[in-house]
Protein backbone atom coordinates (compact mmCIF):
# COMPACT_ATOMS: atom_id res chain seq x y z
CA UNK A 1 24.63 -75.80 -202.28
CA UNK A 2 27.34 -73.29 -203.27
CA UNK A 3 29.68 -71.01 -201.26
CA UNK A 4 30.94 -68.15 -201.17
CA UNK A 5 34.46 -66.89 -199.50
CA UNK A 6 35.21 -63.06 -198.91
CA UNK A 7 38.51 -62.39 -200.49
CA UNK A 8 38.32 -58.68 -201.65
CA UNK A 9 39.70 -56.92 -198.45
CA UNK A 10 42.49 -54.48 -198.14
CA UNK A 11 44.08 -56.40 -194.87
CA UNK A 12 45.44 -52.90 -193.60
CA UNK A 13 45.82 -54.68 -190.28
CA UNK A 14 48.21 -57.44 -191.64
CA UNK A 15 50.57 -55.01 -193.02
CA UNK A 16 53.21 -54.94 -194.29
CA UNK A 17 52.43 -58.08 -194.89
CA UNK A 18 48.94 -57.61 -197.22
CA UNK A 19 50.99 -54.57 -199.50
CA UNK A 20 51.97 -57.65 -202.20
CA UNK A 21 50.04 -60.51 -200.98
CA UNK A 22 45.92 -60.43 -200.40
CA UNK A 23 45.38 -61.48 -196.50
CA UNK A 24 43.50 -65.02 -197.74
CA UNK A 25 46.99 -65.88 -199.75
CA UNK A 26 48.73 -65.73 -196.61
CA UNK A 27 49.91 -69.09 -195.18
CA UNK A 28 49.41 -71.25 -191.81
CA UNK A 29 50.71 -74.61 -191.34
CA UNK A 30 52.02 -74.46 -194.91
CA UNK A 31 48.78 -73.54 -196.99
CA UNK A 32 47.05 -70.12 -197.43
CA UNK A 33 44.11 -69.42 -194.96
CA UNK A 34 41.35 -69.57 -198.34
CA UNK A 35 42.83 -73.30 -199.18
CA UNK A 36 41.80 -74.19 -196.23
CA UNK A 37 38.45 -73.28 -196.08
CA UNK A 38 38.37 -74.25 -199.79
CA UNK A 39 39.49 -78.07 -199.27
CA UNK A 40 37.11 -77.98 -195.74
CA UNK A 41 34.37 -76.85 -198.65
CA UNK A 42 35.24 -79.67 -201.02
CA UNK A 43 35.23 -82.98 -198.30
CA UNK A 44 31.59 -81.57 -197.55
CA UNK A 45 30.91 -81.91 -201.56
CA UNK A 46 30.20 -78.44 -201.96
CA UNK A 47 32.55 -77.90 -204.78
CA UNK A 48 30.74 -74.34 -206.58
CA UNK A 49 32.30 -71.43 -204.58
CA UNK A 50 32.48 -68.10 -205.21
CA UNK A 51 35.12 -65.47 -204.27
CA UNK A 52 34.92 -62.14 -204.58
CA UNK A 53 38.57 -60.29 -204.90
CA UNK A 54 39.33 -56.37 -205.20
CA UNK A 55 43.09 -55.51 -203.46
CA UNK A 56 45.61 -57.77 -205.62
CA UNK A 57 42.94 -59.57 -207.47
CA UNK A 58 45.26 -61.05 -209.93
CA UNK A 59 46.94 -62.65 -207.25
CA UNK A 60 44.45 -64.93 -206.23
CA UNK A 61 43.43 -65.78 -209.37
CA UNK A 62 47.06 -66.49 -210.27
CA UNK A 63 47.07 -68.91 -207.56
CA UNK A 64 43.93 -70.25 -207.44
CA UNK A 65 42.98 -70.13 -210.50
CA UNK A 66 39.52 -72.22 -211.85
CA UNK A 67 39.93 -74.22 -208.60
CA UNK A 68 40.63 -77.36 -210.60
CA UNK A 69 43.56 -77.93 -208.78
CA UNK A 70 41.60 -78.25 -205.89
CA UNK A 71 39.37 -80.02 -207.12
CA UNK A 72 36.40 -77.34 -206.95
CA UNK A 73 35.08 -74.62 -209.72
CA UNK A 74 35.71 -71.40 -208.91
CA UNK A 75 33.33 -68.86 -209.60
CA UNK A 76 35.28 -65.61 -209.56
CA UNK A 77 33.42 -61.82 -208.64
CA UNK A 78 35.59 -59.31 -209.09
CA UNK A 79 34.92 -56.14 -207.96
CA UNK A 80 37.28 -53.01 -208.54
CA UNK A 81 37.15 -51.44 -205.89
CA UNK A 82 35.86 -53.38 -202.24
CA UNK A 83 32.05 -53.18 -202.06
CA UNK A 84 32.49 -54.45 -198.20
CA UNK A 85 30.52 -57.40 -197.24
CA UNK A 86 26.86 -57.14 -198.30
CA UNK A 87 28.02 -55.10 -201.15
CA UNK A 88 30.42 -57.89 -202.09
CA UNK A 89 27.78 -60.37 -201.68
CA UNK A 90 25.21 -58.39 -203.58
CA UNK A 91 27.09 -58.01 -206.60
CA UNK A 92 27.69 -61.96 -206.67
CA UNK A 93 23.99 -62.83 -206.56
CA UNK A 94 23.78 -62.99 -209.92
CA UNK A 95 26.23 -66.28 -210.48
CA UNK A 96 25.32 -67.50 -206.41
CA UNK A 97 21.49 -67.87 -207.13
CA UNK A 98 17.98 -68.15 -205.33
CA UNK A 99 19.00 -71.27 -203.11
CA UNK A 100 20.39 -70.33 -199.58
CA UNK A 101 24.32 -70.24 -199.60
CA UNK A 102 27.35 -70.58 -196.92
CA UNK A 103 29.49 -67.56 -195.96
CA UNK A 104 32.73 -67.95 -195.54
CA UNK A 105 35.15 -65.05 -194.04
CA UNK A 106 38.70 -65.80 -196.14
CA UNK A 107 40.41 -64.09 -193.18
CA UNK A 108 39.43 -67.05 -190.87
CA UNK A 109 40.87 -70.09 -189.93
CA UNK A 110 38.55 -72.63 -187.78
CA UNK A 111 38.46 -76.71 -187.04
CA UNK A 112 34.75 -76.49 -187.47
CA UNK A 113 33.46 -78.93 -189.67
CA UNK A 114 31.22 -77.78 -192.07
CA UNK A 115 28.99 -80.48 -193.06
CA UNK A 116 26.20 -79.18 -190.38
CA UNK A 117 25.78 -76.18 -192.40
CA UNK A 118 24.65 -78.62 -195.62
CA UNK A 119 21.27 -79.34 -193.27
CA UNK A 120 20.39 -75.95 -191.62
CA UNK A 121 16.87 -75.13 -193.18
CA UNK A 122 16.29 -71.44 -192.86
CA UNK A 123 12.53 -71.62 -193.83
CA UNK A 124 11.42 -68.12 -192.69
CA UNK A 125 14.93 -67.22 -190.97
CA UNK A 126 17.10 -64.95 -194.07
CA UNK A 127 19.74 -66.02 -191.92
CA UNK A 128 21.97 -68.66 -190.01
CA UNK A 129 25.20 -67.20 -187.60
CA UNK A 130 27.81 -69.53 -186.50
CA UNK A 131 29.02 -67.85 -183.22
CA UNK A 132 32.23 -67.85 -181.24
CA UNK A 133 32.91 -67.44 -177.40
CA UNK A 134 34.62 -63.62 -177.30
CA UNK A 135 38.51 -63.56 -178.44
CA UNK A 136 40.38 -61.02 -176.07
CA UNK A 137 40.42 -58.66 -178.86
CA UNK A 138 37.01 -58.05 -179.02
CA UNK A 139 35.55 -59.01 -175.08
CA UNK A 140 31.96 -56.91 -175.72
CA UNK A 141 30.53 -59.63 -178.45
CA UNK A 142 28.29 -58.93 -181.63
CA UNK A 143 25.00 -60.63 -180.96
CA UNK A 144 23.11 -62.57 -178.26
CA UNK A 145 22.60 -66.15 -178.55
CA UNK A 146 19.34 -67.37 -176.80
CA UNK A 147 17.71 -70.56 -177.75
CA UNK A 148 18.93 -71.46 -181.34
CA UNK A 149 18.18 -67.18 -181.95
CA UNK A 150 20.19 -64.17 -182.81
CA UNK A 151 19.49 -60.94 -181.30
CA UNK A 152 21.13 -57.40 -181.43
CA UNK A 153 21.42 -55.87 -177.59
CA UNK A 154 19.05 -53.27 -178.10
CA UNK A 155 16.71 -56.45 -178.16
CA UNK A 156 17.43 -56.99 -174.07
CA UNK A 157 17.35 -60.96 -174.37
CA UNK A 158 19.23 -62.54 -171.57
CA UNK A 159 21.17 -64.36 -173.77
CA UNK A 160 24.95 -65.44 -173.91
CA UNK A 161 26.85 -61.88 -176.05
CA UNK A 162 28.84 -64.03 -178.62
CA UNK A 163 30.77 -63.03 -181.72
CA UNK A 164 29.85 -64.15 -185.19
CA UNK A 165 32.92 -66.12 -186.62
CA UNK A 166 32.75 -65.20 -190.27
CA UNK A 167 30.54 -68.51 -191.14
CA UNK A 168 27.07 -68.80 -192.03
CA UNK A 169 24.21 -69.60 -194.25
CA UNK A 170 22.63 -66.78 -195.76
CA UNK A 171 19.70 -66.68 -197.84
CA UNK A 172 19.96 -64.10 -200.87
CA UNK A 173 16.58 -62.65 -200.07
CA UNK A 174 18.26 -60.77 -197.42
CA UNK A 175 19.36 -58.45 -200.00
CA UNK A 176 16.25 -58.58 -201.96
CA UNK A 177 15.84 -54.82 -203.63
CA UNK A 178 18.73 -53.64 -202.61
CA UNK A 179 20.85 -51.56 -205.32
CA UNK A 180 24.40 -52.43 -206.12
CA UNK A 181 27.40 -50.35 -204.12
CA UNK A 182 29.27 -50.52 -201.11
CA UNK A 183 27.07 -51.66 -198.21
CA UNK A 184 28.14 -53.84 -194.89
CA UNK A 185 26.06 -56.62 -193.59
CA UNK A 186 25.57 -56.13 -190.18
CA UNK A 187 22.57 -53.63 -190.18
CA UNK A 188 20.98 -55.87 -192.57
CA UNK A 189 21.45 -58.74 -189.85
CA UNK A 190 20.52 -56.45 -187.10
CA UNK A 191 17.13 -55.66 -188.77
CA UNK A 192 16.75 -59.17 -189.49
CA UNK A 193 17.41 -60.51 -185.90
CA UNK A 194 14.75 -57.72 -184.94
CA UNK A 195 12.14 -59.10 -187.38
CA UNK A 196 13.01 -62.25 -185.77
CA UNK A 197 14.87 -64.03 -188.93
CA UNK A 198 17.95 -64.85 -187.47
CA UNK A 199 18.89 -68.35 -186.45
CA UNK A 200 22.06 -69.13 -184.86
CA UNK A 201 24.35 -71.87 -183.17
CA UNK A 202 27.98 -71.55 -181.03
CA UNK A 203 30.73 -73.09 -182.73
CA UNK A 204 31.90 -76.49 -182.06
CA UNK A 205 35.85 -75.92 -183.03
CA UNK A 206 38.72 -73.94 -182.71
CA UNK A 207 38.30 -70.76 -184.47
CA UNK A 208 40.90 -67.73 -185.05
CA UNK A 209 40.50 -64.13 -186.39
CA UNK A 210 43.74 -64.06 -188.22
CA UNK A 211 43.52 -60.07 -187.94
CA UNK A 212 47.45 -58.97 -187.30
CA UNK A 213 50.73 -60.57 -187.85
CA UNK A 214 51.27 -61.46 -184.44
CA UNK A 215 47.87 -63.63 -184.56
CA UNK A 216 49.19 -65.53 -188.08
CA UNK A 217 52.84 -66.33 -186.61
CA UNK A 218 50.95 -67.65 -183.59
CA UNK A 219 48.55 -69.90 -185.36
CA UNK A 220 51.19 -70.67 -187.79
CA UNK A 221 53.26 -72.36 -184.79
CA UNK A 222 50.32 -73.98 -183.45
CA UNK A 223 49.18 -75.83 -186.54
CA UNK A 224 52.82 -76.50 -187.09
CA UNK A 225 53.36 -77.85 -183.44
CA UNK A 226 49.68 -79.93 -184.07
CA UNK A 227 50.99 -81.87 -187.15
């Protein structure tokens, strides 16, 4: 199984700190957020991932570089410009391949452990969400969570509202015929959770949207205060 990890955003919420350095580059408890997810990748043996760059692309492959370092190949999709999420993901198909694949969010930072993910089996599903109870910064949710489903709220399933964490296993014929350019994933999860192709599960983990300054200095201290 391969992965991906989203690395091409602009991190306009992070600045100043994203103007020189691309949001996964930036460090908590003395590692960037991507190594991370890239080492949590590696003790799980999936050691193919992808990462799509765009802002400071040179950057990450400066520091990264084939991923032998890390002991994983690095499959690099660079984009130019950001082609947001589905976009992103679209334009990587060609080196991720026909076999279901986990999503990573590079601006992330979780204890989950990964391994689960290895065994999902989305059969019919073109989809599997790893949710999170609602941070304070975003109290409403994304989706409903209702026995081992995903549903959009124009559904009306009496559900627990979650939010997805960034993580999942996606199966590239959700973006079966669709053409190249910027495009972002959630209406093509929406229509899938209302064609019923949506699996999902809540996180087991401490999870963090690392989404301003503030958030990274405050995780920073934690992981710090942890070891």
């Amino acid at each position: 199984m391969k992965a991906m990890i989203l690395a091409a955003g602009l991190g306009n919420r992070m600045r100043p700190l994203t103007l020189h350095t691309p949001k996964p580059l930036l460090s908590v408890g003395g590692k960037p957020l991507i190594v991370w997810h890239i080492e949590k990748l590696k003790r799980i043996g999936v050691t193919e991932i992808v990462i799509n760059t765009a802002w400071l692309a040179d950057k990450l492959v400066d520091a990264l570089g084939n991923g032998s370092l890390l002991g994983v190949k690095i499959l690099w999709s660079h984009e130019g410009e950001g082609l947001e999420t589905a976009g992103g993901i679209i334009n990587a198909l060609p080196i991720l391949g026909d076999e279901p694949f986990i999503l990573v969010n590079g601006d992330v930072w979780t204890t989950m452990d990964f391994s689960p993910l290895l065994n999902i089996k989305l059969v019919d599903n073109l989809a599997h969400l790893v949710f999170v109870p609602n941070p304070a910064q975003h109290p409403q949710g994304d989706f409903i969570l209702l026995n081992h489903k995903a549903y959009t709220f124009d559904q009306g399933q009496n559900g627990e509202a979650l939010t997805y964490s960034g993580v999942a296993v996606l199966s590239p014929k959700l973006f079966e015929n669709l053409e190249q350019g910027k495009r972002p994933l959630a209406p093509l999860l929406k229509q899938a959770m209302l064609d019923g192709q949506v699996s999902a599960e809540k996180m087991q983990g401490v999870w963090v949207d690392v989404g301003t300054p503030e958030r990274l200095n405050e995780l920073d201290q934690q992981i710090k205060a942890s070891l």
